[in-house]
PDB file of N, CA and C in Angstrom:
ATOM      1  N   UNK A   1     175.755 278.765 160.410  1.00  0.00           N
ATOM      2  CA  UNK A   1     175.256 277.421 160.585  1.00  0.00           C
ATOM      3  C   UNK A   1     174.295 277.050 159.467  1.00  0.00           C
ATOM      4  N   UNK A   2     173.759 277.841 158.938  1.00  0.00           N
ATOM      5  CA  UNK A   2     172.328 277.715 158.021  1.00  0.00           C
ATOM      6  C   UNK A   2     172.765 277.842 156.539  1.00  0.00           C
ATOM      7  N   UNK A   3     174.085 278.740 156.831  1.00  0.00           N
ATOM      8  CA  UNK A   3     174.838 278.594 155.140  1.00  0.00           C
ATOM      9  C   UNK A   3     174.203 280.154 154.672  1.00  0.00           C
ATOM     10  N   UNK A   4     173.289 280.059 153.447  1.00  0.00           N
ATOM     11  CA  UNK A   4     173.071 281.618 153.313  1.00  0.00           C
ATOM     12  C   UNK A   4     171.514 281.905 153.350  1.00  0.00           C
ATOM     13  N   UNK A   5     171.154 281.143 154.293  1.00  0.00           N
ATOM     14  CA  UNK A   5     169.493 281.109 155.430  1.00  0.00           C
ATOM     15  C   UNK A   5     169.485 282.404 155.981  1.00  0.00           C
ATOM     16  N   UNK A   6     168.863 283.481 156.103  1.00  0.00           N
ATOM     17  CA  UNK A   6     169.040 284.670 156.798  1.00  0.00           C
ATOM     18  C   UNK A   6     167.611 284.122 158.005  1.00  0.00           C
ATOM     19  N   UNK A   7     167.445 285.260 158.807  1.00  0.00           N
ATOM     20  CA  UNK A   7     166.182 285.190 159.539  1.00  0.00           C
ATOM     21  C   UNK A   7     164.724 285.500 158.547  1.00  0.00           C
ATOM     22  N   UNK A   8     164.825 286.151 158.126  1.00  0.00           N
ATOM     23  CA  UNK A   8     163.736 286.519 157.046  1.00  0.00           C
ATOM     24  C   UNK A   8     163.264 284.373 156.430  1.00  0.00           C
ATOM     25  N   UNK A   9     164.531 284.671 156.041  1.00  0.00           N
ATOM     26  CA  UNK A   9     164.294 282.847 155.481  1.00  0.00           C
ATOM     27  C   UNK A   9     163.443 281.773 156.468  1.00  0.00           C
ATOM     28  N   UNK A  10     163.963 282.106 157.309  1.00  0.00           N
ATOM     29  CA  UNK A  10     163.678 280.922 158.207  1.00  0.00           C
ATOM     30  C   UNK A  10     162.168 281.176 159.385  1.00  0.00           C
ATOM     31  N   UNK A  11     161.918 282.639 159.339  1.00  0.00           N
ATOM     32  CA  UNK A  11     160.468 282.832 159.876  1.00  0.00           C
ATOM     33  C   UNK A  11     159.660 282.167 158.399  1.00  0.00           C
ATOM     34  N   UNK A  12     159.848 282.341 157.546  1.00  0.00           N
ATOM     35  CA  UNK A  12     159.113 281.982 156.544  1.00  0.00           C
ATOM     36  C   UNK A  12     158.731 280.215 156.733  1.00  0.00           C
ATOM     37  N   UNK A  13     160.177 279.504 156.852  1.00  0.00           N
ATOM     38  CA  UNK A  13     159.816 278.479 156.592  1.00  0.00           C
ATOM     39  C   UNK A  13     159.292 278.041 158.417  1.00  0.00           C
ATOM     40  N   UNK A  14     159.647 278.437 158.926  1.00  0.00           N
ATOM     41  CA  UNK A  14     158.878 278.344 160.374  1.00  0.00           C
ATOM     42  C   UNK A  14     156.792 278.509 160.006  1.00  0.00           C
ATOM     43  N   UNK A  15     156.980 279.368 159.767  1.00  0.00           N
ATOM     44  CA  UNK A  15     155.474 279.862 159.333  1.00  0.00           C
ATOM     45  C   UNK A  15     154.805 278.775 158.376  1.00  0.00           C
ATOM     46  N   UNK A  16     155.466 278.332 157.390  1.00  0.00           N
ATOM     47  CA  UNK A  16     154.959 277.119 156.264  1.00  0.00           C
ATOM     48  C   UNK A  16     155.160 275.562 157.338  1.00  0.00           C
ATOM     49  N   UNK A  17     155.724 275.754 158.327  1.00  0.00           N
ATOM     50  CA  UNK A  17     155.750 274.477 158.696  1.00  0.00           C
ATOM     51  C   UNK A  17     154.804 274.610 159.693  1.00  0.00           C
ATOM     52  N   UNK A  18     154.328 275.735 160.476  1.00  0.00           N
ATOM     53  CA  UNK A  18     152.813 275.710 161.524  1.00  0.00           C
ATOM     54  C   UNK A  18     151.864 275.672 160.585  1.00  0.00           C
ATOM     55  N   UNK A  19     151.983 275.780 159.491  1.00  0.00           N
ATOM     56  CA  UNK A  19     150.662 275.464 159.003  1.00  0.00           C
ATOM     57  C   UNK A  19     150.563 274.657 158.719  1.00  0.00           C
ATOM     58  N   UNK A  20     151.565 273.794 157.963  1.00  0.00           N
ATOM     59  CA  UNK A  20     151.489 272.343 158.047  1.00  0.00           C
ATOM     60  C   UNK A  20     151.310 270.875 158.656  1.00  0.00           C
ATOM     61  N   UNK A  21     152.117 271.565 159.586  1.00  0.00           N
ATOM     62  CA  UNK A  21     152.031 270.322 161.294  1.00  0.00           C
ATOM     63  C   UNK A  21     150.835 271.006 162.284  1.00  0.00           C
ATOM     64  N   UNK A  22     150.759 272.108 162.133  1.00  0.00           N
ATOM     65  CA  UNK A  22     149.912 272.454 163.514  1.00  0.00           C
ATOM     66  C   UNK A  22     150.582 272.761 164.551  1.00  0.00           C
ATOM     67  N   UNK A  23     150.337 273.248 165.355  1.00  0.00           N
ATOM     68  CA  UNK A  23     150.987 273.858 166.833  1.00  0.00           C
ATOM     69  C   UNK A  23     151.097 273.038 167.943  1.00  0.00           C
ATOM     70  N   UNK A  24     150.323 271.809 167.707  1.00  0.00           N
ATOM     71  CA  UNK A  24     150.148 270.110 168.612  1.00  0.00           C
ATOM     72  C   UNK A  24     151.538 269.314 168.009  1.00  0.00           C
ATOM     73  N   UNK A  25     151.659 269.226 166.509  1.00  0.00           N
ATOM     74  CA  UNK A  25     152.845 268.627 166.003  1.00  0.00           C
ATOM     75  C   UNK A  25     154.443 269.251 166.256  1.00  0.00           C
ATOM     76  N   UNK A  26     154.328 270.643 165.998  1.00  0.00           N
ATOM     77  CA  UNK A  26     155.373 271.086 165.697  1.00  0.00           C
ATOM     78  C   UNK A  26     156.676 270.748 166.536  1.00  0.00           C
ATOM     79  N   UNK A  27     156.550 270.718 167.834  1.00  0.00           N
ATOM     80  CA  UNK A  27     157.434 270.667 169.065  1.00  0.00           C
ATOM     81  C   UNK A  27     158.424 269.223 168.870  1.00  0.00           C
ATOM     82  N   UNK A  28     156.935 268.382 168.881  1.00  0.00           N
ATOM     83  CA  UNK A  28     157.736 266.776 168.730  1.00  0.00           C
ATOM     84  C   UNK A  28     158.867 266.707 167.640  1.00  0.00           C
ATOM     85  N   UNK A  29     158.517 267.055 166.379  1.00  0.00           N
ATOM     86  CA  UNK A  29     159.238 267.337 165.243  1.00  0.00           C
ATOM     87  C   UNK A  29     160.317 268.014 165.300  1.00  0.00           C
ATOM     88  N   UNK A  30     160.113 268.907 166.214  1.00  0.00           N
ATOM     89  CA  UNK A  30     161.128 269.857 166.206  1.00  0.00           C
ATOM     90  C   UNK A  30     162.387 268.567 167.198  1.00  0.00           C
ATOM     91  N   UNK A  31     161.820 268.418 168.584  1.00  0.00           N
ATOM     92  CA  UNK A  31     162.449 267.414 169.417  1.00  0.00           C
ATOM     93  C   UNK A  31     163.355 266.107 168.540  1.00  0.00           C
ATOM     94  N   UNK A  32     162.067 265.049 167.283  1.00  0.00           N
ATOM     95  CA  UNK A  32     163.268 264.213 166.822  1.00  0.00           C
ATOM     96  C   UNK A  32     164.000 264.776 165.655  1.00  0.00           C
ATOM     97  N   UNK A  33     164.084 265.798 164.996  1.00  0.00           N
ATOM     98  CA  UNK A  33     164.891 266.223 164.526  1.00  0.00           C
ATOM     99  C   UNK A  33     166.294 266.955 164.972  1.00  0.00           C
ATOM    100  N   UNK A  34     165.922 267.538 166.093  1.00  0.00           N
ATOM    101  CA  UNK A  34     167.072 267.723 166.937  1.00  0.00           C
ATOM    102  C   UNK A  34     167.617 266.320 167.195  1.00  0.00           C
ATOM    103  N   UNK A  35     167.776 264.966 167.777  1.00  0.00           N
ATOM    104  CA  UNK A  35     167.918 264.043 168.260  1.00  0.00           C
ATOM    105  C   UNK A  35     168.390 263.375 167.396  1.00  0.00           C
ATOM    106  N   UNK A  36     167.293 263.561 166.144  1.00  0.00           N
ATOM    107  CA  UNK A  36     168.538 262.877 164.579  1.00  0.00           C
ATOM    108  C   UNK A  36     169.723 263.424 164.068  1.00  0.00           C
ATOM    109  N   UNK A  37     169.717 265.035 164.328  1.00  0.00           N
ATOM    110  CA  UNK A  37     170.849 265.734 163.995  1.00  0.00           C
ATOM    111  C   UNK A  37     171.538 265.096 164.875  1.00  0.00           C
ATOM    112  N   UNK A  38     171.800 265.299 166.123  1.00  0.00           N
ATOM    113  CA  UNK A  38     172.746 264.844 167.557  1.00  0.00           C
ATOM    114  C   UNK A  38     173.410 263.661 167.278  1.00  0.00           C
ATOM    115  N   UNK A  39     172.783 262.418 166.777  1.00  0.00           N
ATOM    116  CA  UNK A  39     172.960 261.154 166.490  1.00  0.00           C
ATOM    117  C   UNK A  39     173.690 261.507 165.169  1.00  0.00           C
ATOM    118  N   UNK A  40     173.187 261.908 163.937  1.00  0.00           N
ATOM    119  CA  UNK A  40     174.380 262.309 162.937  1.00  0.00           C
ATOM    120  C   UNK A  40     175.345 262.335 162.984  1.00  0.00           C
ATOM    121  N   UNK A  41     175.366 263.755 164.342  1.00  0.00           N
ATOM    122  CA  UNK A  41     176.765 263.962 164.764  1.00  0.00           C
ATOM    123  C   UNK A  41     177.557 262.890 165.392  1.00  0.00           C
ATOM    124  N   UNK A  42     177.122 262.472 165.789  1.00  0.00           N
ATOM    125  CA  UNK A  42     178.022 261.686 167.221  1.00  0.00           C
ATOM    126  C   UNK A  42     178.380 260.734 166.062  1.00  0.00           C
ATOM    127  N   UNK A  43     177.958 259.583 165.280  1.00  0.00           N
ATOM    128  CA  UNK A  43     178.044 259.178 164.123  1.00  0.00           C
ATOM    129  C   UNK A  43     179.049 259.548 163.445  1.00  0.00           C
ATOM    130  N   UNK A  44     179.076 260.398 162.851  1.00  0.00           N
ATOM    131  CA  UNK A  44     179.940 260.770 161.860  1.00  0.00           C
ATOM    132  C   UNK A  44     181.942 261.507 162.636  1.00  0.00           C
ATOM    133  N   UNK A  45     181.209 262.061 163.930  1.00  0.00           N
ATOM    134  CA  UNK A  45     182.384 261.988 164.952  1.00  0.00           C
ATOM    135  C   UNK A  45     182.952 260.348 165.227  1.00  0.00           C
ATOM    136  N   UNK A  46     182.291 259.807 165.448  1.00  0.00           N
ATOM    137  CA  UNK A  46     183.075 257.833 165.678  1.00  0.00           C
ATOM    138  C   UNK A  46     183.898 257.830 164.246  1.00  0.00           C
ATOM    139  N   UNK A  47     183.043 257.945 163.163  1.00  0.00           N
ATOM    140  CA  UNK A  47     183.874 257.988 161.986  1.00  0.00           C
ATOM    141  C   UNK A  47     184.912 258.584 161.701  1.00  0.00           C
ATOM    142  N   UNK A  48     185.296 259.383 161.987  1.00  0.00           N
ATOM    143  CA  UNK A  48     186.580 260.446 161.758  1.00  0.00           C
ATOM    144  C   UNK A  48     187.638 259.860 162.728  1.00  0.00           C
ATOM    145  N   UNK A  49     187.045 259.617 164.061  1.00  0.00           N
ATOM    146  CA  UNK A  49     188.016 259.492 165.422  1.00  0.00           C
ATOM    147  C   UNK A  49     188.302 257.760 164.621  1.00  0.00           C
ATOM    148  N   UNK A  50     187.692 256.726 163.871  1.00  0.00           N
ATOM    149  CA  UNK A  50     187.811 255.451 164.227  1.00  0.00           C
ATOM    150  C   UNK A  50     189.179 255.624 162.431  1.00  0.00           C
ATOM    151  N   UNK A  51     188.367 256.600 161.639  1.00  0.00           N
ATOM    152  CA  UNK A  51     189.535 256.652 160.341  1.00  0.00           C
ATOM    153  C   UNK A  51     190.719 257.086 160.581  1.00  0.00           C
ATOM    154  N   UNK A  52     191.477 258.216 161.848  1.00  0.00           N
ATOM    155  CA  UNK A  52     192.106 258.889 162.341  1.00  0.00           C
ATOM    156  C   UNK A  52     192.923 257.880 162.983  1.00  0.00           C
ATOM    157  N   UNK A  53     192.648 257.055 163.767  1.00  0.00           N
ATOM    158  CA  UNK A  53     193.479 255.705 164.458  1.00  0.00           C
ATOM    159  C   UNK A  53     193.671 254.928 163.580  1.00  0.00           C
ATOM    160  N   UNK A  54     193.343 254.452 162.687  1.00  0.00           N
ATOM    161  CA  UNK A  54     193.426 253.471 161.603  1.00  0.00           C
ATOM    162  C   UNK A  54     194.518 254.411 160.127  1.00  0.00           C
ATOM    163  N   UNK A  55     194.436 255.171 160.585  1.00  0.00           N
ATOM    164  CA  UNK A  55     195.441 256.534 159.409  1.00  0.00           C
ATOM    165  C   UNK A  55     197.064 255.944 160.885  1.00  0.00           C
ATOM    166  N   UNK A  56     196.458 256.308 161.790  1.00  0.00           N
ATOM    167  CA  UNK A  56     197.952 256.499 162.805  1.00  0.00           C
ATOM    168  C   UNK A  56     198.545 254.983 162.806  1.00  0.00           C
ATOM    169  N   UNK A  57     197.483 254.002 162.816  1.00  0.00           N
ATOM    170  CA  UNK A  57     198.278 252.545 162.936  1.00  0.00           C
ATOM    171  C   UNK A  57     199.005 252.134 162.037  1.00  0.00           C
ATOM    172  N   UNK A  58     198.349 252.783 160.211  1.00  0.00           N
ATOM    173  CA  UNK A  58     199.060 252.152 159.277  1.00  0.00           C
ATOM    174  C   UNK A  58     200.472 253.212 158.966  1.00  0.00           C
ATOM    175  N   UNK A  59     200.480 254.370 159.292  1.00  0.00           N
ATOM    176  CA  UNK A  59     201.906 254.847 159.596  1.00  0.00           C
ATOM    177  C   UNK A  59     202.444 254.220 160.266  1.00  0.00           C
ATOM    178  N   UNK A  60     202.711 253.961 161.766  1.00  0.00           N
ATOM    179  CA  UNK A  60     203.211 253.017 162.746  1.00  0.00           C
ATOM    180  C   UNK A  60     203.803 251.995 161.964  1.00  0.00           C
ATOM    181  N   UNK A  61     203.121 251.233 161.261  1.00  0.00           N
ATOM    182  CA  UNK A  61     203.120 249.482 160.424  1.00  0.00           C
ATOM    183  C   UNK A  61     204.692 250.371 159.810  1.00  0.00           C
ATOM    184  N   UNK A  62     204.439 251.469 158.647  1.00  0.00           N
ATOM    185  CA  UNK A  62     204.932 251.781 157.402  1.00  0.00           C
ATOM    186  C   UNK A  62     206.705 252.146 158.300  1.00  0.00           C
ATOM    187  N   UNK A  63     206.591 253.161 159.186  1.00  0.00           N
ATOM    188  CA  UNK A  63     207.789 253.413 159.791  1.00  0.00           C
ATOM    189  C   UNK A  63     208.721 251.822 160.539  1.00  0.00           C
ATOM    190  N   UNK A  64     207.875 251.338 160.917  1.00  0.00           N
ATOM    191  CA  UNK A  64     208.438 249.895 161.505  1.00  0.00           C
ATOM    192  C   UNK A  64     209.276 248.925 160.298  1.00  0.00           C
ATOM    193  N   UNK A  65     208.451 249.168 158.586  1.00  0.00           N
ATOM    194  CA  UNK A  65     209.182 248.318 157.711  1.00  0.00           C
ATOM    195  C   UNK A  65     209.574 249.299 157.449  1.00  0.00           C
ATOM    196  N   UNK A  66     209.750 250.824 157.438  1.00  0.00           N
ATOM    197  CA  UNK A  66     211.441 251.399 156.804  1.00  0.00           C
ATOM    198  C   UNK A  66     212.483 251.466 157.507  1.00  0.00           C
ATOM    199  N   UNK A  67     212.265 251.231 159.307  1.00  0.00           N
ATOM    200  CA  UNK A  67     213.750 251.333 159.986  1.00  0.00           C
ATOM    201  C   UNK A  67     214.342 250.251 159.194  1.00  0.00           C
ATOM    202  N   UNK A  68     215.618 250.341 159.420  1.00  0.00           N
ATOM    203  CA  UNK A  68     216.507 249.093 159.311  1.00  0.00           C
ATOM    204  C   UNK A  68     216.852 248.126 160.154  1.00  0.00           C
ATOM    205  N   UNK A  69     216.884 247.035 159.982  1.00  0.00           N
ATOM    206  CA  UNK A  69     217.304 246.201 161.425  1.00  0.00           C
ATOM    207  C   UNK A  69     218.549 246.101 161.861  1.00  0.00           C
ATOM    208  N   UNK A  70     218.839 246.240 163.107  1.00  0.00           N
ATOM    209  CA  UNK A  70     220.085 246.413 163.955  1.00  0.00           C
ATOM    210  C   UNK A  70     220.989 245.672 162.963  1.00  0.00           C
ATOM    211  N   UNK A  71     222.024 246.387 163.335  1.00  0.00           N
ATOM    212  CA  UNK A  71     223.270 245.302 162.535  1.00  0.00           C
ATOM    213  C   UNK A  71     223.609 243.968 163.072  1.00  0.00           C
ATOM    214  N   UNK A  72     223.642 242.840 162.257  1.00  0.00           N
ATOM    215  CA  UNK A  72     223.699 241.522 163.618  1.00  0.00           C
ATOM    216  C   UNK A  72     225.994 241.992 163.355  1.00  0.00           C
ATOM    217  N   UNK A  73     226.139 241.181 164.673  1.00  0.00           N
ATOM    218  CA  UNK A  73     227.690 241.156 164.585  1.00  0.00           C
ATOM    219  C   UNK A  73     228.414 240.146 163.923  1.00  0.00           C
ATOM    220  N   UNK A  74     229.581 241.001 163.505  1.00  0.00           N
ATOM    221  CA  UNK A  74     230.013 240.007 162.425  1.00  0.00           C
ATOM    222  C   UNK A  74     230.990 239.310 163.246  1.00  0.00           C
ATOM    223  N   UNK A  75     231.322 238.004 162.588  1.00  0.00           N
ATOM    224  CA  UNK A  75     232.031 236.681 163.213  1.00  0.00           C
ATOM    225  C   UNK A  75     233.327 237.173 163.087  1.00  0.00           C
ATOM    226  N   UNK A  76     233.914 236.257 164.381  1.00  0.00           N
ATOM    227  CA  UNK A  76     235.041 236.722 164.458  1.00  0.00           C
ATOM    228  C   UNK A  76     235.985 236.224 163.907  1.00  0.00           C
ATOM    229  N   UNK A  77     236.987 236.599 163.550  1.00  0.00           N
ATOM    230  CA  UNK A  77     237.829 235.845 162.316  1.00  0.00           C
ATOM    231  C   UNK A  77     239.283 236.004 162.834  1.00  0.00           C
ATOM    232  N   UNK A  78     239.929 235.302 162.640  1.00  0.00           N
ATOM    233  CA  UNK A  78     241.519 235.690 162.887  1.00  0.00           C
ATOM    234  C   UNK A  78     242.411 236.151 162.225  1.00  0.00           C
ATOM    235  N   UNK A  79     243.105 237.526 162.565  1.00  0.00           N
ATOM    236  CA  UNK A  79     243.701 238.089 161.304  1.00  0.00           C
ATOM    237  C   UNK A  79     244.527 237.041 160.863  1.00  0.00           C
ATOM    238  N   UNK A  80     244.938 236.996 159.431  1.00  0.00           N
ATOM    239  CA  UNK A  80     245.686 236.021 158.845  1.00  0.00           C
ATOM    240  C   UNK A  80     247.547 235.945 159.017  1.00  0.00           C
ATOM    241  N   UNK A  81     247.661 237.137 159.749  1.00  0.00           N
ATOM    242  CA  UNK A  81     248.898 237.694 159.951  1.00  0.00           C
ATOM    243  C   UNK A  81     249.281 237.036 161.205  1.00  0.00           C
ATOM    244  N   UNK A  82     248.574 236.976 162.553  1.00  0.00           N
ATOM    245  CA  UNK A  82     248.764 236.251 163.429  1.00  0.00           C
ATOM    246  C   UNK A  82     248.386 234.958 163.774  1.00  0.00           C
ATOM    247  N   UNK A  83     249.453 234.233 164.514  1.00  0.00           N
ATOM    248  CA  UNK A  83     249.790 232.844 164.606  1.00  0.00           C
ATOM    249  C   UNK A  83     247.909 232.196 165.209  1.00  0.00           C
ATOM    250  N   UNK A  84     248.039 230.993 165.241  1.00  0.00           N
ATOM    251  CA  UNK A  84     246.838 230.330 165.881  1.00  0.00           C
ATOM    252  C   UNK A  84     246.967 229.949 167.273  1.00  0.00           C
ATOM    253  N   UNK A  85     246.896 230.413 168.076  1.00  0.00           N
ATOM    254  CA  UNK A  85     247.772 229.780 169.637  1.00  0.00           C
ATOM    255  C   UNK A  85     246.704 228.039 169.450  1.00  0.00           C
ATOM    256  N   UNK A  86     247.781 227.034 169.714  1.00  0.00           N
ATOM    257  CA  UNK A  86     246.528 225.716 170.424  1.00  0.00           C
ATOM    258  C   UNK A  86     246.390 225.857 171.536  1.00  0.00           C
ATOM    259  N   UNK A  87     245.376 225.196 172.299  1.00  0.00           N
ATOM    260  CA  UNK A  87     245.133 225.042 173.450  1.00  0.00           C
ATOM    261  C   UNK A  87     246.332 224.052 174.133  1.00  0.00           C
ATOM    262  N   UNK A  88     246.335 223.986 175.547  1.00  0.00           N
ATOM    263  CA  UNK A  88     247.866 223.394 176.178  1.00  0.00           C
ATOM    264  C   UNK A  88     247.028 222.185 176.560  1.00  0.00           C
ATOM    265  N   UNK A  89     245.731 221.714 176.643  1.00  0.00           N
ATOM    266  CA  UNK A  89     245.197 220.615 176.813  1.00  0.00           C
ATOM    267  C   UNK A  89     245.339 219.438 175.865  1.00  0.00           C
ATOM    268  N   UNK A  90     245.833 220.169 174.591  1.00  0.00           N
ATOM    269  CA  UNK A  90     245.741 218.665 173.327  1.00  0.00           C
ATOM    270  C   UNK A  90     247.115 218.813 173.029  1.00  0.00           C
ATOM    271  N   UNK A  91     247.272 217.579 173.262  1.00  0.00           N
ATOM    272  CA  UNK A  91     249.505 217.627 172.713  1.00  0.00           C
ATOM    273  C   UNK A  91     249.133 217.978 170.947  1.00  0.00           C
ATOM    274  N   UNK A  92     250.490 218.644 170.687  1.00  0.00           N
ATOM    275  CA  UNK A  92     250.102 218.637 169.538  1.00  0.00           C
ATOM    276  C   UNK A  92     251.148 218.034 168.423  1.00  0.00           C
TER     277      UNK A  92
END
């Protein structure tokens, strides 16, 4: 978590920071820094989850303009080989 912080490291800087804040300060500090990290996180989690849906929608878009559109049907035509029947309603 600390990267290459050992314990040795970090009593040290524990120790430079009671002397600095005092033993009245230290806790609070300790409290909104925890609370700013937390908020970081949660932050930077919305970000990923909100780039991640917005990555999936514009695939969606991209696959929708490469299907092809249904074939429409083609008109019907009369082979040229067979006769035209008329209808028996119009003399002809």
């Amino acid at each position: 978590m600390f990267g290459s912080l050992g314990f040795p490291e970090l009593i040290v800087i524990f120790v430079i920071a009671l002397i600095i804040f005092g033993p009245r300060k230290l806790p609070e500090i300790g409290k909104s820094l925890g609370k700013s990290l937390a908020e970081f996180k949660k932050a930077s989690n919305e970000l990923r989850n909100t780039l991640e849906e917005e990555i999936r929608i514009e695939e969606q878009r991209e696959q929708v303009k490469v299907a092809p559109p249904p074939p429409a049907a083609a008109p019907v035509v009369p082979h040229p080989e067979q006769p035209v029947v008329a209808s028996s309603d119009h003399p002809a």
